[in-house]
Protein backbone atom coordinates (compact mmCIF):
# COMPACT_ATOMS: atom_id res chain seq x y z
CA UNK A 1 151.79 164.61 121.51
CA UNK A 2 154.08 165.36 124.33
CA UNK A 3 157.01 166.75 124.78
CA UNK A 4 158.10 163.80 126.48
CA UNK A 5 159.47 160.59 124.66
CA UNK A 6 157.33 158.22 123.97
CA UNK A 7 159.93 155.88 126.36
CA UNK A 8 159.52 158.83 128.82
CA UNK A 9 156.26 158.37 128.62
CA UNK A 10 155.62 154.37 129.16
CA UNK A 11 157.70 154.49 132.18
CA UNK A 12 155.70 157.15 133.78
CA UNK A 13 152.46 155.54 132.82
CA UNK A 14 153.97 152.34 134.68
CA UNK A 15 155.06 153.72 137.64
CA UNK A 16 151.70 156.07 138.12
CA UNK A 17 149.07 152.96 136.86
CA UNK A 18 149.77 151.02 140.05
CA UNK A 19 146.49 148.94 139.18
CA UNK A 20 146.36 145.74 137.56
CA UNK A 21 144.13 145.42 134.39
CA UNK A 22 142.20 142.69 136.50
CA UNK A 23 142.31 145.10 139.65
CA UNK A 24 141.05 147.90 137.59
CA UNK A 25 138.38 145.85 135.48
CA UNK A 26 137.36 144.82 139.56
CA UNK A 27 137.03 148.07 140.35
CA UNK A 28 135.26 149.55 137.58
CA UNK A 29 132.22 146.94 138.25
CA UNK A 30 131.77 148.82 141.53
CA UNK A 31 129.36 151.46 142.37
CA UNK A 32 131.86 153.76 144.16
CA UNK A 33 133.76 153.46 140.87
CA UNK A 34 130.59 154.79 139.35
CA UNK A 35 129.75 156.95 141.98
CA UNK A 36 132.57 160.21 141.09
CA UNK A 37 133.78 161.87 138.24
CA UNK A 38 132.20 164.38 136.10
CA UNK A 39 129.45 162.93 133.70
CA UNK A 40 131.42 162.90 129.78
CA UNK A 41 127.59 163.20 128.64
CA UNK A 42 126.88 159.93 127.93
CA UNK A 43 126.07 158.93 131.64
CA UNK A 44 129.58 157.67 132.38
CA UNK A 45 132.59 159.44 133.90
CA UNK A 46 135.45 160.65 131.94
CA UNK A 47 137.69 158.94 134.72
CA UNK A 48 135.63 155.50 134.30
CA UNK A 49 135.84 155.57 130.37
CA UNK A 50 139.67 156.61 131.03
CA UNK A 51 140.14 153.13 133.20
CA UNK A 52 139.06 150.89 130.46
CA UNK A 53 141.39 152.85 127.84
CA UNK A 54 144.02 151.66 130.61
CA UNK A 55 142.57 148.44 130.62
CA UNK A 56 143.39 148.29 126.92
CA UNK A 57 146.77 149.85 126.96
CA UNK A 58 148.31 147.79 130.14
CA UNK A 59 146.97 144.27 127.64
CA UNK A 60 148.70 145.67 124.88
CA UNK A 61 152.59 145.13 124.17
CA UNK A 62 155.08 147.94 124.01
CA UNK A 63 155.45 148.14 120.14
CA UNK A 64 151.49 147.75 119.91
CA UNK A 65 151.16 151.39 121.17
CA UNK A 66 149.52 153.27 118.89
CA UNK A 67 150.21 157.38 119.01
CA UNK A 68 146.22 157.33 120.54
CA UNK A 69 147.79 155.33 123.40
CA UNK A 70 150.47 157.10 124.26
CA UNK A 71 148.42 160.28 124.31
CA UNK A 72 145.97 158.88 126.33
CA UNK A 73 149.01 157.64 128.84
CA UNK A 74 150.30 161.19 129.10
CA UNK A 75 147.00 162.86 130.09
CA UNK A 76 146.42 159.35 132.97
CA UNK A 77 149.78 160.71 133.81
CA UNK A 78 148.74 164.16 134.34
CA UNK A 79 145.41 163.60 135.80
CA UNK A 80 147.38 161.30 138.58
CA UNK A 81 150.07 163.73 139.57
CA UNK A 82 147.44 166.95 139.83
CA UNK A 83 144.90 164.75 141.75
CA UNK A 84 147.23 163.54 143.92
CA UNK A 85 148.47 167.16 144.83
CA UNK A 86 144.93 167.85 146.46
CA UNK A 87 145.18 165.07 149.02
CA UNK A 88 142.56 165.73 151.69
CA UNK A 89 143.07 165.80 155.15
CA UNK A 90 140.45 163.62 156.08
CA UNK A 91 140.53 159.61 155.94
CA UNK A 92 141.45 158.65 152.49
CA UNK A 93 140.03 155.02 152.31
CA UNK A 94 136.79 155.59 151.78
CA UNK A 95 136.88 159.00 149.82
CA UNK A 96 135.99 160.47 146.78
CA UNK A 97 139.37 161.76 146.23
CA UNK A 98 140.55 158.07 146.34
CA UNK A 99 137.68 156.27 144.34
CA UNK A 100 138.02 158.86 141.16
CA UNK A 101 142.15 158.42 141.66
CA UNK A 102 141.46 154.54 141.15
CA UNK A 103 139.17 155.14 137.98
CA UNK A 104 142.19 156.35 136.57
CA UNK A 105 144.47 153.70 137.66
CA UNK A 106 146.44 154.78 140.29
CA UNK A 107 145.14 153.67 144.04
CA UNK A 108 146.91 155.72 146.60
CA UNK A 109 146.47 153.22 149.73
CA UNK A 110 149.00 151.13 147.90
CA UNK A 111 151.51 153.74 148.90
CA UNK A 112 150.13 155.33 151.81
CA UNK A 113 148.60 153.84 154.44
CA UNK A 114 145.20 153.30 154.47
């Protein structure tokens, strides 16, 4: 795992994952959702198969975490933070940068504005 605690880790996954399960589950259904990420070889992203995992971890309670989950949480958390570093110049709301952020949970136009 992480050097982190697994505490450490649940709040960060909480305050990155700004997306509700049902927002995410929306989202996911989309075809911009479908439309980035790099192909896991099965024909779907690895950020779209990482949004259901959320899916699954946000309906689960605290002391249902398995270690799985918590690893999973701590690699949403690092996707999110390097992604968010590369913030393009351009008009976010209707960019790739944005759409593959959301696959993973976090939607930056609820913090910036879009």
């Amino acid at each position: 795992m992480s050097d982190k605690s697994k505490d450490e880790i649940y709040d960060e996954f909480y305050n990155v994952v700004n997306m509700t399960p049902s927002e995410l589950e929306d989202w996911l259904e989309t075809d911009k959702s479908k439309s980035v990420g790099s192909d896991s070889g099965d024909g779907e992203s690895k950020g779209h198969k990482s949004g259901r995992k959320i899916i699954k971890i946000k309906n689960k309670k605290k002391d249902e975490l398995t270690d799985t989950n918590y690893d999973h949480m701590n690699k949403v958390i690092g996707y999110v933070h390097r992604h968010k570093a590369q913030t393009p110049d351009s008009d976010i709301k209707e960019s790739d940068w944005r759409y593959s952020l959301k696959n993973w949970g976090h939607d930056p136009c609820k913090e910036m504005d879009c």
